[in-house]
PDB file of N, CA and C in Angstrom:
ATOM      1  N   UNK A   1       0.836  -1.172   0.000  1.00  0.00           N
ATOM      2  CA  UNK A   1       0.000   0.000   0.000  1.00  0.00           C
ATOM      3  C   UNK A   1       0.882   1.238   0.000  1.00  0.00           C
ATOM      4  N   UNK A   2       0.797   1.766  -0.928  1.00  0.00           N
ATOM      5  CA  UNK A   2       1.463   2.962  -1.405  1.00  0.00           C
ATOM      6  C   UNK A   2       0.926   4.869  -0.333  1.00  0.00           C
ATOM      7  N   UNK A   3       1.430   5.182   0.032  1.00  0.00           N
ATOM      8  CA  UNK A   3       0.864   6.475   0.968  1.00  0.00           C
ATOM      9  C   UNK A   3       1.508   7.519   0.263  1.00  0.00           C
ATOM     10  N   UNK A   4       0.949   8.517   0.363  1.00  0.00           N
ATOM     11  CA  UNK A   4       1.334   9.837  -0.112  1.00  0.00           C
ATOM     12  C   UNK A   4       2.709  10.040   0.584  1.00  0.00           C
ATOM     13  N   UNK A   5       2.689  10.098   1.644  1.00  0.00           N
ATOM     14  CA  UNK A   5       4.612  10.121   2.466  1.00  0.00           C
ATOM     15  C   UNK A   5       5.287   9.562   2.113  1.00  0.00           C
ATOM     16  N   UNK A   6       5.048   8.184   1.742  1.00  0.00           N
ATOM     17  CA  UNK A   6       6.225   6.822   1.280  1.00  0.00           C
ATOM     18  C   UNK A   6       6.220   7.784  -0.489  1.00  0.00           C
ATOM     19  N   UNK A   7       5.660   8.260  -1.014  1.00  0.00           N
ATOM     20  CA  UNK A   7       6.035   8.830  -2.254  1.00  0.00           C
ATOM     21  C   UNK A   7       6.514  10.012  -1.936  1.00  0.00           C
ATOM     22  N   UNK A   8       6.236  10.699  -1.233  1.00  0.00           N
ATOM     23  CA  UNK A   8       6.982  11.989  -1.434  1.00  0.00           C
ATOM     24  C   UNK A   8       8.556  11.628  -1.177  1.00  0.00           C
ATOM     25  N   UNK A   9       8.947  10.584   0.030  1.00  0.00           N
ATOM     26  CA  UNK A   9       9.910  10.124   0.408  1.00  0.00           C
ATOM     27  C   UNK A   9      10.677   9.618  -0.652  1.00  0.00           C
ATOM     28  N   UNK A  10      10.234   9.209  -1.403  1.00  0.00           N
ATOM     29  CA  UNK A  10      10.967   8.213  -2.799  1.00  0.00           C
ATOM     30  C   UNK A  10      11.082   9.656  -3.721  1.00  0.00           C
ATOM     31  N   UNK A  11      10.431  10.296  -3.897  1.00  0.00           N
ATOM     32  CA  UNK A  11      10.706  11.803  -4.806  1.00  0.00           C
ATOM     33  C   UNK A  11      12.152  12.733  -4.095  1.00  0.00           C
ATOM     34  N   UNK A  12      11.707  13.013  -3.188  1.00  0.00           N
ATOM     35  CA  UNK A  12      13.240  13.251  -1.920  1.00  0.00           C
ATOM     36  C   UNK A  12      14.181  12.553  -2.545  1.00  0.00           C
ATOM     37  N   UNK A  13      14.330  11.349  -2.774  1.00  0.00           N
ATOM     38  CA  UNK A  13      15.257  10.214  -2.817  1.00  0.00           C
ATOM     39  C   UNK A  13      16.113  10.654  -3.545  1.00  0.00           C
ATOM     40  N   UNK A  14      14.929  10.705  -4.915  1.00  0.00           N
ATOM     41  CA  UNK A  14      15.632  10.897  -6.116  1.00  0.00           C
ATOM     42  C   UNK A  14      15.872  11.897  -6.981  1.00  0.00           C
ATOM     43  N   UNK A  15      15.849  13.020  -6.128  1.00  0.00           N
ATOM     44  CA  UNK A  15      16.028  14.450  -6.328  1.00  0.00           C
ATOM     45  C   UNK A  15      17.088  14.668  -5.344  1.00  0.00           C
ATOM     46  N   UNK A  16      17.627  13.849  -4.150  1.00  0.00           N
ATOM     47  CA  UNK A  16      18.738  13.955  -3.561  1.00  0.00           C
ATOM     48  C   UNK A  16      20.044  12.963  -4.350  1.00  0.00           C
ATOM     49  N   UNK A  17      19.580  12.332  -5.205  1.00  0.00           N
ATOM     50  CA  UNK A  17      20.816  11.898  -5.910  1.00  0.00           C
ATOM     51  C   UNK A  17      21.205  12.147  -7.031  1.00  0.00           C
ATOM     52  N   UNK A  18      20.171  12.875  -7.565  1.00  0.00           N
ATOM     53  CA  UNK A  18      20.447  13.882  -9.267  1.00  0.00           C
ATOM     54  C   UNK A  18      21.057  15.029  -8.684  1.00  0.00           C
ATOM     55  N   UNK A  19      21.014  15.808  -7.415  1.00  0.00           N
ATOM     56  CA  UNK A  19      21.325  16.794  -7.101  1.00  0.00           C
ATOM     57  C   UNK A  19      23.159  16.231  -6.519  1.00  0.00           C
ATOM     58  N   UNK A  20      22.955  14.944  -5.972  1.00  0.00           N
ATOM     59  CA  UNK A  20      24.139  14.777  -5.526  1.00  0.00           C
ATOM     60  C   UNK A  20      25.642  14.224  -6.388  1.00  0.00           C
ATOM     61  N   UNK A  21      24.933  13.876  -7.057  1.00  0.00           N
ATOM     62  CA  UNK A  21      25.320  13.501  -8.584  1.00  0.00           C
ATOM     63  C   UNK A  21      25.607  15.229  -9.605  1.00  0.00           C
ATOM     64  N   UNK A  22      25.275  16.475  -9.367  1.00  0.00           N
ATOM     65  CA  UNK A  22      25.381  17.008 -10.057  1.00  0.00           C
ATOM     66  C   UNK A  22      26.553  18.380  -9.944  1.00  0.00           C
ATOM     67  N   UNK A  23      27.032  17.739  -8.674  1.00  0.00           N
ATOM     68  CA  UNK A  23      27.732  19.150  -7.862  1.00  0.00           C
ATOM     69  C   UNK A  23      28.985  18.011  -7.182  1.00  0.00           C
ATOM     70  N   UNK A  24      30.479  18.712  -7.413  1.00  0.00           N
ATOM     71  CA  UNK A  24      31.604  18.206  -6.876  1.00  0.00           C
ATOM     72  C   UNK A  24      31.373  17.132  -5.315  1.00  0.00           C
ATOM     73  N   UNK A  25      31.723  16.270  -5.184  1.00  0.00           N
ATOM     74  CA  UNK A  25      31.975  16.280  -3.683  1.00  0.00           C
ATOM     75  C   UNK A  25      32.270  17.290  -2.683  1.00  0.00           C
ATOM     76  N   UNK A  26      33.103  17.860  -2.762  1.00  0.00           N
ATOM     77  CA  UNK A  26      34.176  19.202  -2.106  1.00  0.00           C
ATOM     78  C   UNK A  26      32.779  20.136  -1.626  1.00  0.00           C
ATOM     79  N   UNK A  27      31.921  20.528  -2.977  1.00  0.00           N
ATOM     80  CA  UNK A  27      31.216  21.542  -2.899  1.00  0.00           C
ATOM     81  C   UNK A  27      29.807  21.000  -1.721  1.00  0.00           C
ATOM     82  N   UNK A  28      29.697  20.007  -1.420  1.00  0.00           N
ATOM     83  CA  UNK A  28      27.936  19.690  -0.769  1.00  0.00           C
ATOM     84  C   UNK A  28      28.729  19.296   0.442  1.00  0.00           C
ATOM     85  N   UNK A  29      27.421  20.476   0.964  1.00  0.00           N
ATOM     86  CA  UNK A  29      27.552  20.413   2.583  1.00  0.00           C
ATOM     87  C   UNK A  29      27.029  19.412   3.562  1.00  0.00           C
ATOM     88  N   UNK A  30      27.954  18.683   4.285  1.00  0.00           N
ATOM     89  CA  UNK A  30      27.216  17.723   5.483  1.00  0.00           C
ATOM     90  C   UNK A  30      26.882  18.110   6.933  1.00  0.00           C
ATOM     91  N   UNK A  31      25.789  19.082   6.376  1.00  0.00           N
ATOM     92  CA  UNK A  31      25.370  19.634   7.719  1.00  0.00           C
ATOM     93  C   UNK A  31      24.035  18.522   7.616  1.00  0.00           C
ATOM     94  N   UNK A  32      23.734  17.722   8.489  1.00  0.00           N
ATOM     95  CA  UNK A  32      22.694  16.791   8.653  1.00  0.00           C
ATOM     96  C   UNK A  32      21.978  17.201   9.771  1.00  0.00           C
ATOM     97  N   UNK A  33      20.459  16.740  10.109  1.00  0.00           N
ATOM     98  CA  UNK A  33      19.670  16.738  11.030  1.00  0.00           C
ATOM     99  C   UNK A  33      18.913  15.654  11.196  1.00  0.00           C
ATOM    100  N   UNK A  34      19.380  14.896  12.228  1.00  0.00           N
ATOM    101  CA  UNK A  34      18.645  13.569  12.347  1.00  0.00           C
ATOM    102  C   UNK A  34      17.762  13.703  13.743  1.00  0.00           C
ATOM    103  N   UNK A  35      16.604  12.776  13.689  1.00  0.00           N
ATOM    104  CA  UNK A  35      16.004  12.587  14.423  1.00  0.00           C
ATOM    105  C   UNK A  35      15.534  10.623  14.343  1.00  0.00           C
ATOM    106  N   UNK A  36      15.213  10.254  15.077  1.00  0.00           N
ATOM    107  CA  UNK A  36      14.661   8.584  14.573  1.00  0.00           C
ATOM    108  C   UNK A  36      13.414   8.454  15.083  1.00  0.00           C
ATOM    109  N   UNK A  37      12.562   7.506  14.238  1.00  0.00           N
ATOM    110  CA  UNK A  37      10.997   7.303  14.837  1.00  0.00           C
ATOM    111  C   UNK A  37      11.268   6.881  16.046  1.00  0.00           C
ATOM    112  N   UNK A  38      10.172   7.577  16.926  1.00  0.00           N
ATOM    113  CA  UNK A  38       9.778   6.937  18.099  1.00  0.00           C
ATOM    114  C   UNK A  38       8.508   6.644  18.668  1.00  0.00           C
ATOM    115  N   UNK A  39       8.030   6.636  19.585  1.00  0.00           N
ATOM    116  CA  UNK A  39       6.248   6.326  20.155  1.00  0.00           C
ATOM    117  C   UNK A  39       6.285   7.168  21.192  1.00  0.00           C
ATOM    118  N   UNK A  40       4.709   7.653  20.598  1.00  0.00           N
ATOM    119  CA  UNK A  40       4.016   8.951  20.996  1.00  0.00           C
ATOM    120  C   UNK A  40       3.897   9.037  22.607  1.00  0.00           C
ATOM    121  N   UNK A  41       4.343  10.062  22.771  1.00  0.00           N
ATOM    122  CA  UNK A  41       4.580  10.114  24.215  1.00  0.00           C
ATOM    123  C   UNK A  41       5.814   9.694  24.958  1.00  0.00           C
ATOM    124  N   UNK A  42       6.981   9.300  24.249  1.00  0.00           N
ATOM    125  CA  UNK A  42       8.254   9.168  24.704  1.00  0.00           C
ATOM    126  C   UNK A  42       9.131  10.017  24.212  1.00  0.00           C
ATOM    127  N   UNK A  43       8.726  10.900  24.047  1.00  0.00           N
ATOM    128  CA  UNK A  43       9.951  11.575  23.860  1.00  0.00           C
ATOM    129  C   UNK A  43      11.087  11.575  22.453  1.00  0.00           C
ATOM    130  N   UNK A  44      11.891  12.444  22.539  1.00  0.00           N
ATOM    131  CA  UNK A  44      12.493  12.453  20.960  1.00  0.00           C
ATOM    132  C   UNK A  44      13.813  12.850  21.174  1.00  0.00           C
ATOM    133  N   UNK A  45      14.857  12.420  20.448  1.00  0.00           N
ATOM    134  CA  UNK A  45      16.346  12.789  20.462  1.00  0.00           C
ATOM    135  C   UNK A  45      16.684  13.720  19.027  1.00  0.00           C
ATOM    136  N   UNK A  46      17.200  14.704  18.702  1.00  0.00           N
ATOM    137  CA  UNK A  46      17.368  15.551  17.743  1.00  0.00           C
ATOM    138  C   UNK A  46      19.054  15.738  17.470  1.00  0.00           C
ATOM    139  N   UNK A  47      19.478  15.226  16.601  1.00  0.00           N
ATOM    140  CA  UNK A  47      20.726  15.580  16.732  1.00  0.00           C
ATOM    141  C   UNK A  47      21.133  16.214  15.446  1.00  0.00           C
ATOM    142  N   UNK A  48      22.567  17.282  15.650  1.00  0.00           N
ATOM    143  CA  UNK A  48      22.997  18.179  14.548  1.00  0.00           C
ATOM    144  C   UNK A  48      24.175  18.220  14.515  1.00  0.00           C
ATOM    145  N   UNK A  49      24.735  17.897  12.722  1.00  0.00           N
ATOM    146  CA  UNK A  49      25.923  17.647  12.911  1.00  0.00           C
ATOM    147  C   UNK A  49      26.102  18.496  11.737  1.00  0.00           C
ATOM    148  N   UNK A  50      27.367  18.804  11.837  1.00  0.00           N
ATOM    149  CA  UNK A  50      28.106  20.028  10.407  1.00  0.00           C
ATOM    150  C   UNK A  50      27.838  21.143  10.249  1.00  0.00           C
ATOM    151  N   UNK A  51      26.863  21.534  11.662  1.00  0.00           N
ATOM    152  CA  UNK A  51      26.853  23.385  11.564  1.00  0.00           C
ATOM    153  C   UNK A  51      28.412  24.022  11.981  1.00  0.00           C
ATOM    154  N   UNK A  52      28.113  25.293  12.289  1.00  0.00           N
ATOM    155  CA  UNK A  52      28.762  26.557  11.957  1.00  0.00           C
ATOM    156  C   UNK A  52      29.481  26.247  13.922  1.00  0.00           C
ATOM    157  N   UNK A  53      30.667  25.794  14.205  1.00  0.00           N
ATOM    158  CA  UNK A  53      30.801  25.783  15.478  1.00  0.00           C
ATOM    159  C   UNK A  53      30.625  26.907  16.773  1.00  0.00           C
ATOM    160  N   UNK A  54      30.204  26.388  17.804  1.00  0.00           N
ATOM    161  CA  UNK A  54      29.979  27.351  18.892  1.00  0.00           C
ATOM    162  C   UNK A  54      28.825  28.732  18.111  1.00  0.00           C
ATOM    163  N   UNK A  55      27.612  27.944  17.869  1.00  0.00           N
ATOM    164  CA  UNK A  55      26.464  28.931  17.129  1.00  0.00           C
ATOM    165  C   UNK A  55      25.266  28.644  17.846  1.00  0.00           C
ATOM    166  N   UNK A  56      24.596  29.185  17.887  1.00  0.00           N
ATOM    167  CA  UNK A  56      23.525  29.452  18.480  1.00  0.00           C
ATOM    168  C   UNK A  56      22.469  28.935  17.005  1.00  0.00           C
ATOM    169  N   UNK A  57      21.730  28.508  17.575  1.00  0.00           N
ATOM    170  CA  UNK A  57      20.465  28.205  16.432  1.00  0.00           C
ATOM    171  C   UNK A  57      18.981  27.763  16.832  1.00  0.00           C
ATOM    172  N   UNK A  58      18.475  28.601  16.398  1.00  0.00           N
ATOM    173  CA  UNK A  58      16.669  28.507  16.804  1.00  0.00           C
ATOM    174  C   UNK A  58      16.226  27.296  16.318  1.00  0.00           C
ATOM    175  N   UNK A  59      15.599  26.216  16.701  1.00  0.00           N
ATOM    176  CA  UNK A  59      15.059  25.216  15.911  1.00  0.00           C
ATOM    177  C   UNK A  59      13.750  24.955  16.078  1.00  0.00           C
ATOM    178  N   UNK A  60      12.846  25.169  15.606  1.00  0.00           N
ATOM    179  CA  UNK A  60      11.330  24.792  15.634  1.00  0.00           C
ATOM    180  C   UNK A  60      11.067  23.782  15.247  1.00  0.00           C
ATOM    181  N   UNK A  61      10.262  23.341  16.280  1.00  0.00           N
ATOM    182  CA  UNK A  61       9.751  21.765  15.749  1.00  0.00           C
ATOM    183  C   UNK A  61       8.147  22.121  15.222  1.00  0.00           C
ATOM    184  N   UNK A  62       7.608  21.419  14.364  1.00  0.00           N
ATOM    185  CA  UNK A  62       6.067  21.735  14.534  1.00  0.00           C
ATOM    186  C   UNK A  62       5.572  19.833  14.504  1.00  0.00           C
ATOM    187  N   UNK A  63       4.485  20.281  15.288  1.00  0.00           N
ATOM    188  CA  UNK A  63       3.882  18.682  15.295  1.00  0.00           C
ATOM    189  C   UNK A  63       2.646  18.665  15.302  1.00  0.00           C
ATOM    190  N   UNK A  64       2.354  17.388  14.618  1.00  0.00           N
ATOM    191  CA  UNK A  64       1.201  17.118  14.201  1.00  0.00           C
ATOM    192  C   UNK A  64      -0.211  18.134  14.009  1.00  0.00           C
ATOM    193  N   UNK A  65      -0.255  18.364  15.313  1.00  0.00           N
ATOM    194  CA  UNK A  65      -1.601  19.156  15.682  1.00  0.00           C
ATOM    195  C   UNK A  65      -1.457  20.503  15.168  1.00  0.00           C
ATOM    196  N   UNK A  66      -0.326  21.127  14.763  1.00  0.00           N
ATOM    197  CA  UNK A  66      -0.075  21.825  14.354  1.00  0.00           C
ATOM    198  C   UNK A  66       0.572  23.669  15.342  1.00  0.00           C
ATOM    199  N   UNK A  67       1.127  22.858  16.526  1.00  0.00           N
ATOM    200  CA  UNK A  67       1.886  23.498  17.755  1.00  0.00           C
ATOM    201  C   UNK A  67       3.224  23.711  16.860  1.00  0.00           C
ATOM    202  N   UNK A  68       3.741  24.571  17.304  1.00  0.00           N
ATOM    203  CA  UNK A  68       5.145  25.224  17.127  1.00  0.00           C
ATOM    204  C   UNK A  68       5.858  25.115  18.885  1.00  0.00           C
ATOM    205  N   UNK A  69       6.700  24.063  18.720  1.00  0.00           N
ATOM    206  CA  UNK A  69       8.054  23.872  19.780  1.00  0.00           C
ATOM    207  C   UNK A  69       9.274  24.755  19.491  1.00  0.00           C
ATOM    208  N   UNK A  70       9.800  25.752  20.128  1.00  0.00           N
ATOM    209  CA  UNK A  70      11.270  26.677  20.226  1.00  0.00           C
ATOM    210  C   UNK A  70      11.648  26.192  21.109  1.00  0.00           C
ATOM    211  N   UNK A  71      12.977  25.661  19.931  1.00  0.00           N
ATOM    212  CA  UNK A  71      14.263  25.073  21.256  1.00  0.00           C
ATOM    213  C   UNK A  71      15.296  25.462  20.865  1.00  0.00           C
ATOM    214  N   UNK A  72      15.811  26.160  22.319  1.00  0.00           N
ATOM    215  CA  UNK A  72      17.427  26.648  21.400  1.00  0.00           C
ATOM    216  C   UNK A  72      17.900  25.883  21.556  1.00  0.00           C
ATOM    217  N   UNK A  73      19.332  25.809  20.702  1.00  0.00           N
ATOM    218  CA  UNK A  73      20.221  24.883  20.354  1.00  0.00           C
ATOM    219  C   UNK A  73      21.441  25.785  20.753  1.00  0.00           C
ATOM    220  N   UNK A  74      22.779  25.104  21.090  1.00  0.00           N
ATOM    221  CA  UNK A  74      24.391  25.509  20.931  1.00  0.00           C
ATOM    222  C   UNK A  74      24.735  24.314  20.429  1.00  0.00           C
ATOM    223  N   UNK A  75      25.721  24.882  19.412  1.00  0.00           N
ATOM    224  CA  UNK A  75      26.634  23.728  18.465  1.00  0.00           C
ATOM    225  C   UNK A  75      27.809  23.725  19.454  1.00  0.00           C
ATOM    226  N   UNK A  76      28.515  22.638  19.451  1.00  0.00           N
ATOM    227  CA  UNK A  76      29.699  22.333  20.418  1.00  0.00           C
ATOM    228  C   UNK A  76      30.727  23.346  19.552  1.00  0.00           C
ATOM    229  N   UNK A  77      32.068  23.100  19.572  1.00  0.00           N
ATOM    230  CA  UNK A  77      33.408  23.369  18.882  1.00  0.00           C
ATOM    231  C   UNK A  77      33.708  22.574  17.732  1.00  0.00           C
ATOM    232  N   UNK A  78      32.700  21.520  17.718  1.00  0.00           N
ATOM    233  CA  UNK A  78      32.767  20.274  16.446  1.00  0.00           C
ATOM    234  C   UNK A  78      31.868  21.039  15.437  1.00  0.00           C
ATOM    235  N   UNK A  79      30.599  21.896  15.914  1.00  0.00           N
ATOM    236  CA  UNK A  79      29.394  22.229  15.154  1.00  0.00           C
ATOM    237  C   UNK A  79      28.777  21.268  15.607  1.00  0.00           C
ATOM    238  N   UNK A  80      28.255  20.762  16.465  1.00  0.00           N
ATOM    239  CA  UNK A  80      27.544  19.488  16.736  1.00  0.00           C
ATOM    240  C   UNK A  80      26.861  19.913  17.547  1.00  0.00           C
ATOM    241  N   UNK A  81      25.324  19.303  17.727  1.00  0.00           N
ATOM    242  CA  UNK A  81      24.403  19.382  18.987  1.00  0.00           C
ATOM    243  C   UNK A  81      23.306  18.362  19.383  1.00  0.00           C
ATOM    244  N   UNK A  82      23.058  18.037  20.306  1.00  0.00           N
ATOM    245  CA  UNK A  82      21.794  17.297  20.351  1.00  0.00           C
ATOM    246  C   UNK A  82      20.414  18.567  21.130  1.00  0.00           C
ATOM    247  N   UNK A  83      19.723  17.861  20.752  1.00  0.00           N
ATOM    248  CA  UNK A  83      18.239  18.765  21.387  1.00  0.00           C
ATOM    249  C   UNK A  83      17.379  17.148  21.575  1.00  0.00           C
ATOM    250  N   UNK A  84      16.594  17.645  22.533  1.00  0.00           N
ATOM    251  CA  UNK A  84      15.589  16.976  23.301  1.00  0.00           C
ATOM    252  C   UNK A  84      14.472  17.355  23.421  1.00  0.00           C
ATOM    253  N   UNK A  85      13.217  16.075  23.327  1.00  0.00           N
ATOM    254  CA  UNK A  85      11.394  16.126  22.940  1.00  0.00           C
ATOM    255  C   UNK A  85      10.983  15.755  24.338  1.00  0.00           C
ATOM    256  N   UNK A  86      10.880  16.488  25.246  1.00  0.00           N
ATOM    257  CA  UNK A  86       9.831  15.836  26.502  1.00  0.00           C
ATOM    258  C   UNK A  86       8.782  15.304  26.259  1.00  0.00           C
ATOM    259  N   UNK A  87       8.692  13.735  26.730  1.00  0.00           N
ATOM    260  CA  UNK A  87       7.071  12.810  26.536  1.00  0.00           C
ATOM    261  C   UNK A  87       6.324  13.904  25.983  1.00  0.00           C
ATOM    262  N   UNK A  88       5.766  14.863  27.280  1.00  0.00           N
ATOM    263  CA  UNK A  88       4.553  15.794  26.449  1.00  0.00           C
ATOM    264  C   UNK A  88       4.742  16.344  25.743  1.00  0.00           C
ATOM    265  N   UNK A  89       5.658  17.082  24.996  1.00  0.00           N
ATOM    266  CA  UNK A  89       6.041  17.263  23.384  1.00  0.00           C
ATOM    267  C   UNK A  89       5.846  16.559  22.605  1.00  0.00           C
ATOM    268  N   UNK A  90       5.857  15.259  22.292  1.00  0.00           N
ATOM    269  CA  UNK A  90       5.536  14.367  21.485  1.00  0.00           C
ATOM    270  C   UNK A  90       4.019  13.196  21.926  1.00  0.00           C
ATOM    271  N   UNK A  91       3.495  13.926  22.396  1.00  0.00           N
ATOM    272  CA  UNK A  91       2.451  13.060  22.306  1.00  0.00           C
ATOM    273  C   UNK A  91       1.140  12.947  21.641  1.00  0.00           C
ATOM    274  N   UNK A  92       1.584  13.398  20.478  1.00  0.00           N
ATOM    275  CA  UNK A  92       0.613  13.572  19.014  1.00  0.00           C
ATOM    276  C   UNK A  92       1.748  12.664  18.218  1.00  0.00           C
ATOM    277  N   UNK A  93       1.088  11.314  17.460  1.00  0.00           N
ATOM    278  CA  UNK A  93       1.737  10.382  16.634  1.00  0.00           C
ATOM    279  C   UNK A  93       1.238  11.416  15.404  1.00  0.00           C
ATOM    280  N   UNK A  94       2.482  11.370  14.452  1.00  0.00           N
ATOM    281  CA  UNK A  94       2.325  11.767  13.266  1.00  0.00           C
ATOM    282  C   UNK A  94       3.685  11.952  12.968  1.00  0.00           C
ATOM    283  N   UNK A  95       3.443  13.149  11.670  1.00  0.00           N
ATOM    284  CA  UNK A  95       4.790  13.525  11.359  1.00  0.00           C
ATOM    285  C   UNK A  95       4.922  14.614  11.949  1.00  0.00           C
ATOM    286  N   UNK A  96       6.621  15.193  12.261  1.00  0.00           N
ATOM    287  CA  UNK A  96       7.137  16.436  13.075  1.00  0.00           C
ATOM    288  C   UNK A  96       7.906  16.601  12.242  1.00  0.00           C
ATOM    289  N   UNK A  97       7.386  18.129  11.896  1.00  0.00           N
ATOM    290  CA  UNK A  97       8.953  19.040  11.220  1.00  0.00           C
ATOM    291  C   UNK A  97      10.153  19.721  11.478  1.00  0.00           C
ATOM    292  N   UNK A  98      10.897  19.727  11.045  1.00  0.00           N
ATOM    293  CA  UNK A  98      12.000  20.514  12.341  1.00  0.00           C
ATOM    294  C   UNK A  98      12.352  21.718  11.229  1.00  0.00           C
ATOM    295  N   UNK A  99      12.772  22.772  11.447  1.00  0.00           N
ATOM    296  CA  UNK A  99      12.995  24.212  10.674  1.00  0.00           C
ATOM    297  C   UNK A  99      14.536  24.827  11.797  1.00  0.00           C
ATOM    298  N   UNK A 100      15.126  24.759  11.406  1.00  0.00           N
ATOM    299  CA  UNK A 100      16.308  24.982  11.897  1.00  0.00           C
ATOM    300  C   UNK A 100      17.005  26.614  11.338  1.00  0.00           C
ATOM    301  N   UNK A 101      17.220  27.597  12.266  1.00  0.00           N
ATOM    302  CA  UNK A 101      17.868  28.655  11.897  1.00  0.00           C
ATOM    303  C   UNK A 101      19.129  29.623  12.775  1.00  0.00           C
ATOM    304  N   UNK A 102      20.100  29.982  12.005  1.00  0.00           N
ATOM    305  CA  UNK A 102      21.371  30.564  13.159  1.00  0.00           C
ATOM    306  C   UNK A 102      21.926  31.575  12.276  1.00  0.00           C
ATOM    307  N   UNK A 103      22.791  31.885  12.615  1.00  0.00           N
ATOM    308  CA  UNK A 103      23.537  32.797  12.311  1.00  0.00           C
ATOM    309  C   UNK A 103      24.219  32.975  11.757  1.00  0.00           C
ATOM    310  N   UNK A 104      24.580  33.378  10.255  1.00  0.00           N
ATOM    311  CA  UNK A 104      24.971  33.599   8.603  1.00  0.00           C
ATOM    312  C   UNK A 104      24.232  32.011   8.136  1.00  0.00           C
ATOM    313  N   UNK A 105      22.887  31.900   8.373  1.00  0.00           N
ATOM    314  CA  UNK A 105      22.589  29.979   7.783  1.00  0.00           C
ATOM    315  C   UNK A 105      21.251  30.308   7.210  1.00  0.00           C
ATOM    316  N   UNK A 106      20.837  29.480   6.454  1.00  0.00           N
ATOM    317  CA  UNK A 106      19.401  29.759   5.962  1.00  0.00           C
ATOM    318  C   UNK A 106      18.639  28.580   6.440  1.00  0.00           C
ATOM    319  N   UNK A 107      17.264  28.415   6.367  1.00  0.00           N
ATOM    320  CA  UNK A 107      16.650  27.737   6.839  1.00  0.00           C
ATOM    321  C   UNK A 107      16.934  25.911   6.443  1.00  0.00           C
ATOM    322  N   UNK A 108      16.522  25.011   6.774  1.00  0.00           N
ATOM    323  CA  UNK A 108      17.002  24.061   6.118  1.00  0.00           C
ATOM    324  C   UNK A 108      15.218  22.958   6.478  1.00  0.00           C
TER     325      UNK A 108
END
């Protein structure tokens, strides 16, 4: 059974490898933002790797219901950070967006 997400996800896919495929190695940035599924009401781990070191960065989560979460973030000396979902932050199952913003960075 095919879902509108599992396709948009496969479109992502393959618009991240024509794009990655189309630009040097050297030139594409590995600034990543991971998060992993979890169950509603436990909580969430956010982690950020390849920003701008010792930066400050606003990150909004939005979820499901359509709430806006502000969490600041500090990148270590690596550019690295984790951020954290308290149970009651996540206790709407769905999808959560994250919008990430700092200082000389554009949204991602």
């Amino acid at each position: 059974m095919h879902t509108k997400t599992s396709s948009i996800k496969r479109t992502f896919s393959a618009v991240a490898i024509v794009l990655g495929c189309s630009f040097p190695l050297a030139s594409v940035a590995e600034t990543l933002i991971q998060a992993k599924d979890t169950i509603a009401g436990m909580g969430a781990e956010i982690r950020f790797t390849g920003f701008t070191p010792s930066t400050d960065l606003d990150c909004t989560v939005e979820t499901p219901a359509g709430d806006e979460l502000l969490i600041p973030v500090r990148t270590d000396t690596e550019g690295n950070a984790t951020a954290e979902l308290r149970p009651r932050e996540t206790e709407h199952a769905g999808v959560y967006s994250i919008l990430v913003q700092g200082a000389a960075m554009e949204s991602f």
